[in-house]
PDB file of N, CA and C in Angstrom:
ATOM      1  N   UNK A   1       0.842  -1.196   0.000  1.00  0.00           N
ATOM      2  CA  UNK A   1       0.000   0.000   0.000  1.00  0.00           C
ATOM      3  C   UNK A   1       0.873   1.240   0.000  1.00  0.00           C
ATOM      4  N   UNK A   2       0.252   2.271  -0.615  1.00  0.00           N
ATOM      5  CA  UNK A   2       1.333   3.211  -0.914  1.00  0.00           C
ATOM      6  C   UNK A   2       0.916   4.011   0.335  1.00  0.00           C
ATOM      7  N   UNK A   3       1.861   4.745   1.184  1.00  0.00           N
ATOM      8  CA  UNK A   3       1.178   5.173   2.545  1.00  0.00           C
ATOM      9  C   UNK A   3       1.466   6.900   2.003  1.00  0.00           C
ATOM     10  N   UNK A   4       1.927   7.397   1.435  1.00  0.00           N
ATOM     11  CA  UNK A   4       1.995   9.065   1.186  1.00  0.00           C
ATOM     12  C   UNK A   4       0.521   9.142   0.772  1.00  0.00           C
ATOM     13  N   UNK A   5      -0.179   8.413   0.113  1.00  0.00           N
ATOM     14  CA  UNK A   5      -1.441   8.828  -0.646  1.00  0.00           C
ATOM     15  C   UNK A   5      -3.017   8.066  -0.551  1.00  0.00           C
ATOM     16  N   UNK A   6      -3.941   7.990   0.579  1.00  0.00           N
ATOM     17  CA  UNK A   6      -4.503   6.802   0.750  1.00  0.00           C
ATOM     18  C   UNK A   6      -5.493   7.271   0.924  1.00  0.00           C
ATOM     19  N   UNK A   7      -6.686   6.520   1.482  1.00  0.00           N
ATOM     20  CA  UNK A   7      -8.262   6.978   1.244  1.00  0.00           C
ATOM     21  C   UNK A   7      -8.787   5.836   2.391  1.00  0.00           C
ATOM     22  N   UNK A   8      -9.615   6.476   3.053  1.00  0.00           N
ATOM     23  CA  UNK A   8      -9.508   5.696   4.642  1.00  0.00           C
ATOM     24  C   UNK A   8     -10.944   5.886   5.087  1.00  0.00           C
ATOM     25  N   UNK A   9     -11.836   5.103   5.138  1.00  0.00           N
ATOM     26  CA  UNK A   9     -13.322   4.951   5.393  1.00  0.00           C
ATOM     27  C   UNK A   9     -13.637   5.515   6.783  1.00  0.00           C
ATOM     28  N   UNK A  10     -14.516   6.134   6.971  1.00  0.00           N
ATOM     29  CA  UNK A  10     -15.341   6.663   8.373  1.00  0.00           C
ATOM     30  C   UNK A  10     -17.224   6.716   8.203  1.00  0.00           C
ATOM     31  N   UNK A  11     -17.271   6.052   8.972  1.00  0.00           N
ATOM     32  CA  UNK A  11     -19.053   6.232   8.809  1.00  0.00           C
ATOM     33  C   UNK A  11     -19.706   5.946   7.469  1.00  0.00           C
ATOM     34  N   UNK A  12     -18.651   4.927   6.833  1.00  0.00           N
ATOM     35  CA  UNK A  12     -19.079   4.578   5.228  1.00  0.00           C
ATOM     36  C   UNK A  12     -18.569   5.309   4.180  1.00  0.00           C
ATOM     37  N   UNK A  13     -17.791   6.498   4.794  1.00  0.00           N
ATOM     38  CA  UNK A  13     -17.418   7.720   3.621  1.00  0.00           C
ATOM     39  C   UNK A  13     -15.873   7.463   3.908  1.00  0.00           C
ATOM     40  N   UNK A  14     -15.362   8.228   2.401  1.00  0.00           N
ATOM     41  CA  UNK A  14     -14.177   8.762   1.987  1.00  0.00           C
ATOM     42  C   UNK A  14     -13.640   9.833   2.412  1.00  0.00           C
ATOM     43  N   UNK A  15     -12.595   9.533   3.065  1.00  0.00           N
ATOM     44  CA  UNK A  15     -11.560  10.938   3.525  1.00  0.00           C
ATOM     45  C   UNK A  15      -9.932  10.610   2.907  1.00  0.00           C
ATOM     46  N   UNK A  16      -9.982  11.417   2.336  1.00  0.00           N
ATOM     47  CA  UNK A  16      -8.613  11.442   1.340  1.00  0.00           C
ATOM     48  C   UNK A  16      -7.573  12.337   2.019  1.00  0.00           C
ATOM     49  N   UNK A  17      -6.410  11.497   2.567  1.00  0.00           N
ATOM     50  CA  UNK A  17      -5.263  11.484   3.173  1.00  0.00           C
ATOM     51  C   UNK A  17      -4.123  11.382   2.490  1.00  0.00           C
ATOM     52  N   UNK A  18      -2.797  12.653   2.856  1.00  0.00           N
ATOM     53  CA  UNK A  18      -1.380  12.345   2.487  1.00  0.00           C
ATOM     54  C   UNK A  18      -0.767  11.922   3.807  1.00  0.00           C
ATOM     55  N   UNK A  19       0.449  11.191   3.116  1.00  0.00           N
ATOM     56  CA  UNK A  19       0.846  11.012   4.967  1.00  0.00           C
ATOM     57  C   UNK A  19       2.565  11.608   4.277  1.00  0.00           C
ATOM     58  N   UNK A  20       3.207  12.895   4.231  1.00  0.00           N
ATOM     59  CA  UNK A  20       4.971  13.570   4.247  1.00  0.00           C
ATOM     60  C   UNK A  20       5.574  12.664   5.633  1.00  0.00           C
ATOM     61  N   UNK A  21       6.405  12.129   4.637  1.00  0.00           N
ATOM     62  CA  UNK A  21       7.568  11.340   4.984  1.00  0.00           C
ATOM     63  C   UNK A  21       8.349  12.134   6.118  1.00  0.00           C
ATOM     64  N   UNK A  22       8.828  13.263   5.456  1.00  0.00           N
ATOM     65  CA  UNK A  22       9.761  14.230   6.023  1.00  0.00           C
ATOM     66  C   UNK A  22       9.383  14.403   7.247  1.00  0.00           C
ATOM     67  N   UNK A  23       8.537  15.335   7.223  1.00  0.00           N
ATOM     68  CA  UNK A  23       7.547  15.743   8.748  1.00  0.00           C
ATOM     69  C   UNK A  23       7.046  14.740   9.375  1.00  0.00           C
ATOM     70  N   UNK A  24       6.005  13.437   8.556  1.00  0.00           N
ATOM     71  CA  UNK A  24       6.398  12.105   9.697  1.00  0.00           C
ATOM     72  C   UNK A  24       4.697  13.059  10.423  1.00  0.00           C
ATOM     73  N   UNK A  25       3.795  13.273   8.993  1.00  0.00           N
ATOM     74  CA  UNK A  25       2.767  13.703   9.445  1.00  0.00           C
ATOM     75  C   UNK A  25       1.539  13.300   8.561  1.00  0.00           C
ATOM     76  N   UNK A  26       0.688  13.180   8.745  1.00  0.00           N
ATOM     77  CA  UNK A  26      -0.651  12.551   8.132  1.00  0.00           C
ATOM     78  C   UNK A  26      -1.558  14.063   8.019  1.00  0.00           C
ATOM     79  N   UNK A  27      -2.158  14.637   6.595  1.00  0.00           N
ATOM     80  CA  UNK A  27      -2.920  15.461   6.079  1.00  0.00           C
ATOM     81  C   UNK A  27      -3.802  15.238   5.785  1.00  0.00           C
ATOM     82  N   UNK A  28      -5.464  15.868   6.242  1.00  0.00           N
ATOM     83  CA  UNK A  28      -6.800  15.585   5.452  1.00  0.00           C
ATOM     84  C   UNK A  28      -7.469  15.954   4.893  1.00  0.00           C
ATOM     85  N   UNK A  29      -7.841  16.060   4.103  1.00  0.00           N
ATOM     86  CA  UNK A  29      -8.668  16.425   3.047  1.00  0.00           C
ATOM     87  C   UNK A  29     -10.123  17.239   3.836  1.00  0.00           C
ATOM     88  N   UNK A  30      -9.723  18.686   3.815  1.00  0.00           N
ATOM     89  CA  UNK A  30     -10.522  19.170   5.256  1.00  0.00           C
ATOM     90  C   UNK A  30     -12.379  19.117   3.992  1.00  0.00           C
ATOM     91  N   UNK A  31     -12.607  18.921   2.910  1.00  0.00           N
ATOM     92  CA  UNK A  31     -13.591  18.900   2.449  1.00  0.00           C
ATOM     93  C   UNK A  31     -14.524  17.647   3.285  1.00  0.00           C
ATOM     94  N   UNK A  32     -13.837  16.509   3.092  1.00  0.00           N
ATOM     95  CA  UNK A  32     -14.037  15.097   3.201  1.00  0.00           C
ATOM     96  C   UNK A  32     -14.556  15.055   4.994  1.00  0.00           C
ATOM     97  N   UNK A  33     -13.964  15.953   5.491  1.00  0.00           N
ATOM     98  CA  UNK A  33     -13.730  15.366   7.338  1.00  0.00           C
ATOM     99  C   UNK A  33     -15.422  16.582   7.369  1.00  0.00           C
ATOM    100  N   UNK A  34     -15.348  17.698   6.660  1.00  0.00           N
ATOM    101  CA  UNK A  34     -16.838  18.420   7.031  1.00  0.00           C
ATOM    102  C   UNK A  34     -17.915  17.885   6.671  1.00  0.00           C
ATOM    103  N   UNK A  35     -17.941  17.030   5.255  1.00  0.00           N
ATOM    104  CA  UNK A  35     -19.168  16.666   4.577  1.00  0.00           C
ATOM    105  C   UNK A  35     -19.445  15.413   5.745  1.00  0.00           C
ATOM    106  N   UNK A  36     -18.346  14.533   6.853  1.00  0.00           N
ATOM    107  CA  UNK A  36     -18.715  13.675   7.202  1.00  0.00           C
ATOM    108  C   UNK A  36     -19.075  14.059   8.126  1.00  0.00           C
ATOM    109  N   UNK A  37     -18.697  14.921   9.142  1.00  0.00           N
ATOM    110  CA  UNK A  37     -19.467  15.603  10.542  1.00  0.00           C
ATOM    111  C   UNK A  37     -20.382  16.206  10.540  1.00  0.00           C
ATOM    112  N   UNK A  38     -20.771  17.297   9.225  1.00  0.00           N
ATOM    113  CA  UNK A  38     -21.741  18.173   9.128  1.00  0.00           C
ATOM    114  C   UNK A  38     -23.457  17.540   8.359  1.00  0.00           C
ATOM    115  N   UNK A  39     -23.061  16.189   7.643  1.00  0.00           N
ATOM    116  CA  UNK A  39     -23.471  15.910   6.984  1.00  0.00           C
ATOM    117  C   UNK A  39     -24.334  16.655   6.060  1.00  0.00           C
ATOM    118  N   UNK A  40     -23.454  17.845   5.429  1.00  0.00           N
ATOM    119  CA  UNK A  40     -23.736  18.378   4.132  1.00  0.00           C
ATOM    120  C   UNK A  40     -23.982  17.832   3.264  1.00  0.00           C
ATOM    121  N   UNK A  41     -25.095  18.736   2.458  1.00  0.00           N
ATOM    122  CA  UNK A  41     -24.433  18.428   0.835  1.00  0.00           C
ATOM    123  C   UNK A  41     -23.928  18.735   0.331  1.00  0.00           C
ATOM    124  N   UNK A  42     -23.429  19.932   0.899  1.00  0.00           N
ATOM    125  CA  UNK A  42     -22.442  21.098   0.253  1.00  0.00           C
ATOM    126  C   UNK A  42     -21.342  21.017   0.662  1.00  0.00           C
ATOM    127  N   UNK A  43     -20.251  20.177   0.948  1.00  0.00           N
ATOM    128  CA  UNK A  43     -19.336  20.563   2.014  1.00  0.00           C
ATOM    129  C   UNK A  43     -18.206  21.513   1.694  1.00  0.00           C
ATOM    130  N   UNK A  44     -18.097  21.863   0.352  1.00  0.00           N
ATOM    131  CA  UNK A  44     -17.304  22.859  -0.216  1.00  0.00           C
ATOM    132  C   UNK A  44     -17.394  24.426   0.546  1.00  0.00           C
ATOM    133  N   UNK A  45     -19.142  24.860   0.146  1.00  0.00           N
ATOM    134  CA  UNK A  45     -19.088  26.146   0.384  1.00  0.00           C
ATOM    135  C   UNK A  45     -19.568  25.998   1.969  1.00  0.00           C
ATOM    136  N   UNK A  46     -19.649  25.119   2.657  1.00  0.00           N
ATOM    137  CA  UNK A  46     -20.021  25.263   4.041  1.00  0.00           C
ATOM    138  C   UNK A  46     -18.352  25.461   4.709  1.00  0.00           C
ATOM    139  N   UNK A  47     -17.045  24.943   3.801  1.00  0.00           N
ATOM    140  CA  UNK A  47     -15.679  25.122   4.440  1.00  0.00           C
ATOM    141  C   UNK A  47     -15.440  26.298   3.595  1.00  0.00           C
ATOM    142  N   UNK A  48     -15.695  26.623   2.813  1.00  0.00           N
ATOM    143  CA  UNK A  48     -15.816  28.034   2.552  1.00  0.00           C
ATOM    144  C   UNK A  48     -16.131  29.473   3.388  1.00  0.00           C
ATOM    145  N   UNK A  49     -17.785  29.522   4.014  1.00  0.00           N
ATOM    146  CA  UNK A  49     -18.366  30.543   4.611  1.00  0.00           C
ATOM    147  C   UNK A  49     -17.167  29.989   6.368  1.00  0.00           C
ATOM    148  N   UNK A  50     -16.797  29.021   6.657  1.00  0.00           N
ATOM    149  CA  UNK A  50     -15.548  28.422   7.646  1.00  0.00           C
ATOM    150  C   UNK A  50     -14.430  28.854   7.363  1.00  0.00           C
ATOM    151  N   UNK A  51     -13.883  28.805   6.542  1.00  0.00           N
ATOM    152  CA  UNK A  51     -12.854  29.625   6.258  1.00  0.00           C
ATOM    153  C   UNK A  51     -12.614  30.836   5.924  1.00  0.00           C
ATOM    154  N   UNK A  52     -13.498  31.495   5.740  1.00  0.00           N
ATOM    155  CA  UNK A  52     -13.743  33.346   5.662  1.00  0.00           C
ATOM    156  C   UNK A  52     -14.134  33.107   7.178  1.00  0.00           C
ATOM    157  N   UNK A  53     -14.711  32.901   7.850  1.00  0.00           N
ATOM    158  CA  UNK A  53     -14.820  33.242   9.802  1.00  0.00           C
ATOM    159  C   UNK A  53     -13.861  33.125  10.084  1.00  0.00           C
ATOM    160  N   UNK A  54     -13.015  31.669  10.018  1.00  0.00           N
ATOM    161  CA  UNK A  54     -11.418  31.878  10.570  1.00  0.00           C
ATOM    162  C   UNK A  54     -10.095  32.564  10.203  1.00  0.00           C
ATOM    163  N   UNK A  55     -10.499  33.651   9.278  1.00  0.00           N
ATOM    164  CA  UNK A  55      -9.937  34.030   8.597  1.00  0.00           C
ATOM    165  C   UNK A  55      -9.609  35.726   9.031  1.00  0.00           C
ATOM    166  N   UNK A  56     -11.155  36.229   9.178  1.00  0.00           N
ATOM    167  CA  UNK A  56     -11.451  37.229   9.969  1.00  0.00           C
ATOM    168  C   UNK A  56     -11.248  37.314  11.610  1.00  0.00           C
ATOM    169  N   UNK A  57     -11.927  36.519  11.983  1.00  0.00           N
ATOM    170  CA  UNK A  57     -10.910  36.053  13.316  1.00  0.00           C
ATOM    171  C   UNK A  57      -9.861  35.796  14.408  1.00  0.00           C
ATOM    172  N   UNK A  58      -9.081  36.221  12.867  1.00  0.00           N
ATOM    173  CA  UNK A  58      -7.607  35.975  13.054  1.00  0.00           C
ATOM    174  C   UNK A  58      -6.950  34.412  13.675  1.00  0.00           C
ATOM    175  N   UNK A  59      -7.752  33.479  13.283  1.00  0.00           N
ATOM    176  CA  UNK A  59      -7.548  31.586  13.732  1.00  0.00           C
ATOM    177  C   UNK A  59      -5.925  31.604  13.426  1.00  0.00           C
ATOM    178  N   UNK A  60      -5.572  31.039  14.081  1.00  0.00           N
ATOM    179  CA  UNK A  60      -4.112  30.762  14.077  1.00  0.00           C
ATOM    180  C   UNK A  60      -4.128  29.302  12.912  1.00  0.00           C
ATOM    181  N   UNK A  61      -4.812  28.657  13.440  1.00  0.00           N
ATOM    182  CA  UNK A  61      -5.260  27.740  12.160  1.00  0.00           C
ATOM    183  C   UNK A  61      -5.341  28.100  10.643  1.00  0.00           C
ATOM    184  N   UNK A  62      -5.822  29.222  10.507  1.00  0.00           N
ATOM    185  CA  UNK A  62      -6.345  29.368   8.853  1.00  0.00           C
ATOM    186  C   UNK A  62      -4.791  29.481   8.495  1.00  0.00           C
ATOM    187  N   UNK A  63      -3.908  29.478   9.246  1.00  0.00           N
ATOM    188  CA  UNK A  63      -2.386  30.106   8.367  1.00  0.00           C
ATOM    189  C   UNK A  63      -1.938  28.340   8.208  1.00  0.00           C
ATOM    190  N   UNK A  64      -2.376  27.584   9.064  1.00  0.00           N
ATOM    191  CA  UNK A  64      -1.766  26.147   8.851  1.00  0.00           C
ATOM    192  C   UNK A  64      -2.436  25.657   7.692  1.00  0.00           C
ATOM    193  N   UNK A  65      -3.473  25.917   7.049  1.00  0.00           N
ATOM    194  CA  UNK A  65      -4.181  25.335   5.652  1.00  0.00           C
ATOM    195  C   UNK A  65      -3.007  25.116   4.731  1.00  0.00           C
ATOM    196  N   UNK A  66      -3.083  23.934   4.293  1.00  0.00           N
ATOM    197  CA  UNK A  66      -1.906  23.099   3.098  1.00  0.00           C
ATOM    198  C   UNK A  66      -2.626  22.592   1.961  1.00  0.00           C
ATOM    199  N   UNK A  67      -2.292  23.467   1.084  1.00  0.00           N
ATOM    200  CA  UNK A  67      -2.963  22.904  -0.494  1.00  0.00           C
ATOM    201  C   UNK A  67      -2.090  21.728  -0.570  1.00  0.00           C
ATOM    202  N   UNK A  68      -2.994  20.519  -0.762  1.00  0.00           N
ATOM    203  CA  UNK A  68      -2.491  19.194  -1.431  1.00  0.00           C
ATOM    204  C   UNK A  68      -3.433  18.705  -2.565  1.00  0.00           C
ATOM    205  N   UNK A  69      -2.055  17.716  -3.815  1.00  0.00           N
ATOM    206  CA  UNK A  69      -2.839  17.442  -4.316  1.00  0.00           C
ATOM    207  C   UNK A  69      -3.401  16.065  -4.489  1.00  0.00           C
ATOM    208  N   UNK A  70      -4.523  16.035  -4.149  1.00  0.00           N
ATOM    209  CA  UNK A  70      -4.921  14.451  -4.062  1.00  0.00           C
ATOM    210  C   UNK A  70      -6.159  14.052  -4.996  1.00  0.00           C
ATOM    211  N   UNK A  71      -6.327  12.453  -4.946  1.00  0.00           N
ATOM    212  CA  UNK A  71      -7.126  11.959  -5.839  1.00  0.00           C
ATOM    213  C   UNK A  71      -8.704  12.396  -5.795  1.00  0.00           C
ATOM    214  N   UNK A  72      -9.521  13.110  -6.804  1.00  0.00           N
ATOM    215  CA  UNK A  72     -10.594  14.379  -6.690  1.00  0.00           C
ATOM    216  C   UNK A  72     -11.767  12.490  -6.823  1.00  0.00           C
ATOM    217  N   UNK A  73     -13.319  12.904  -6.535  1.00  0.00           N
ATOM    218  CA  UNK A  73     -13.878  11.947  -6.877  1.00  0.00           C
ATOM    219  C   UNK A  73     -14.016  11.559  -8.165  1.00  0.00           C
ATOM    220  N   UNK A  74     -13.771  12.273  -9.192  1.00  0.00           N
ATOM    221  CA  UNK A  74     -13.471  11.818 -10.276  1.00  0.00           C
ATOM    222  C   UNK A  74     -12.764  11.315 -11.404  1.00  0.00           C
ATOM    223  N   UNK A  75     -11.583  11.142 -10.491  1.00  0.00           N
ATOM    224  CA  UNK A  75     -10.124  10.802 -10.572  1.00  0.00           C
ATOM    225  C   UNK A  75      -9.328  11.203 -10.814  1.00  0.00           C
ATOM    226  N   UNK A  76      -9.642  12.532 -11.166  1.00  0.00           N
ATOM    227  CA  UNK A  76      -8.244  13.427 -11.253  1.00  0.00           C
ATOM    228  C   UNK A  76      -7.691  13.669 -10.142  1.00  0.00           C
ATOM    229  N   UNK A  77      -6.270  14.389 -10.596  1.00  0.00           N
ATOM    230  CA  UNK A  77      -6.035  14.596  -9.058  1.00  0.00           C
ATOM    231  C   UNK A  77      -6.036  16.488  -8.541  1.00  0.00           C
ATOM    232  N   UNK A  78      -6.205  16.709  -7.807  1.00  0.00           N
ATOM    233  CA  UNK A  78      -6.705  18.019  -7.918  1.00  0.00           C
ATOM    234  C   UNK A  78      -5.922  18.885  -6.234  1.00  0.00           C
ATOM    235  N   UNK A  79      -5.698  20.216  -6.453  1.00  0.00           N
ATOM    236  CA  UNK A  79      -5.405  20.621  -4.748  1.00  0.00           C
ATOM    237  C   UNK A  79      -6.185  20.849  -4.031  1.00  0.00           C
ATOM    238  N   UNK A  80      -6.765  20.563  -2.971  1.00  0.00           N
ATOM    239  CA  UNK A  80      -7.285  20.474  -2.211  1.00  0.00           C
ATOM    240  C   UNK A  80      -6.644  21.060  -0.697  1.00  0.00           C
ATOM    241  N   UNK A  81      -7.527  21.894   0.149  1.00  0.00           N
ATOM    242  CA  UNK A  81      -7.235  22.367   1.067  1.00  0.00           C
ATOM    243  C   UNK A  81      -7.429  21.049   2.558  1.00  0.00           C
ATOM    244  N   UNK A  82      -6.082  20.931   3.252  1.00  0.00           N
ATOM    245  CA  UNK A  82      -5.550  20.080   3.951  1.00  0.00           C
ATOM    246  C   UNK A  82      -5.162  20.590   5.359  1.00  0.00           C
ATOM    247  N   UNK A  83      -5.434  19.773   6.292  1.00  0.00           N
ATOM    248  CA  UNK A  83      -5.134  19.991   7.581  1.00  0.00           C
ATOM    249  C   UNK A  83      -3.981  18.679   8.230  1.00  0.00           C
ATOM    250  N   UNK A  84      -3.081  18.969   8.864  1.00  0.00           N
ATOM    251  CA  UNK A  84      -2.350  17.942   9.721  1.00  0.00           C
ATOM    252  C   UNK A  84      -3.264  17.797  11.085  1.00  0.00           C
ATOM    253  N   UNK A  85      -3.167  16.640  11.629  1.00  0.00           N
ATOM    254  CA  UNK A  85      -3.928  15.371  12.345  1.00  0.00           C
ATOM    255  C   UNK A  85      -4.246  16.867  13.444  1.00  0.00           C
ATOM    256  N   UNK A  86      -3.496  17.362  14.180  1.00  0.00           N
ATOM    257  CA  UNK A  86      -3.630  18.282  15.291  1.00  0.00           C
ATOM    258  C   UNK A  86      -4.280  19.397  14.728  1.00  0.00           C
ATOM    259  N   UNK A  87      -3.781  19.890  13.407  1.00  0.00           N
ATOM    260  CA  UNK A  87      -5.055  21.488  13.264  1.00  0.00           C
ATOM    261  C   UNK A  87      -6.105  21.125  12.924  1.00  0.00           C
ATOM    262  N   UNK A  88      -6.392  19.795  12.531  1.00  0.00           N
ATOM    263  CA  UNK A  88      -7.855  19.366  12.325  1.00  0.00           C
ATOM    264  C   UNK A  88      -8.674  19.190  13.343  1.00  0.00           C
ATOM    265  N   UNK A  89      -7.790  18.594  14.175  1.00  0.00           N
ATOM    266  CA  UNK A  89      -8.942  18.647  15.430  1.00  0.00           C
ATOM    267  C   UNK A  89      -9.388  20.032  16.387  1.00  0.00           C
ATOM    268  N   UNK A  90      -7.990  20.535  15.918  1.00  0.00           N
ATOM    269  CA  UNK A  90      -7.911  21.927  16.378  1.00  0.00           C
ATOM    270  C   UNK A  90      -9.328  22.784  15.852  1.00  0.00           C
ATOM    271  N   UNK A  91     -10.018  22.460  14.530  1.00  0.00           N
ATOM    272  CA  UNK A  91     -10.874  23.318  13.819  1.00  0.00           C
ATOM    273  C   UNK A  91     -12.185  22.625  14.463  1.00  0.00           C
ATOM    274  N   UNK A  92     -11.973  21.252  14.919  1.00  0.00           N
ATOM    275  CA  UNK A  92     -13.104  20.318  14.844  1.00  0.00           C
ATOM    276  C   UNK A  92     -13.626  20.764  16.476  1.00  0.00           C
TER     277      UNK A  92
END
């Protein structure tokens, strides 16, 4: 299994994960982790109107956001806005 690039089931759904070697850190696909808590249908613009609040705010978080690019549902691969294991929970 390739571990930098993987896709990891919760509650029946897809959350699309990098795991950097270097840093020796696991990234999530912050779309994937809202549509599964919030149970949106939107989970784009609901981390959207979320990320303009933490933004204004001044969140120490919004500066940790990591464009990655990972596998999109339609198989491309696309960047996507990413959290490491601690600022995610940090947002959560």
């Amino acid at each position: 299994m390739n571990k930098s690039n993987s896709i990891v089931l919760f509650n029946q759904k897809q959350v699309r994960r990098f795991y950097d070697e270097k840093k020796e850190l696991w990234y999530f696909s912050i779309i994937d982790v809202i549509e599964i808590l919030t149970d949106t249908s939107i989970p784009r613009r609901y981390w959207s109107d979320l990320k303009s609040k933490l933004k204004n705010e001044g969140s120490e978080v919004y500066e940790k956001i990591v464009q990655l690019k990972m596998t999109a549902p339609d198989g491309k691969q696309r960047e996507t806005d990413s959290f490491s294991t601690e600022d995610l929970l940090r947002v959560i």
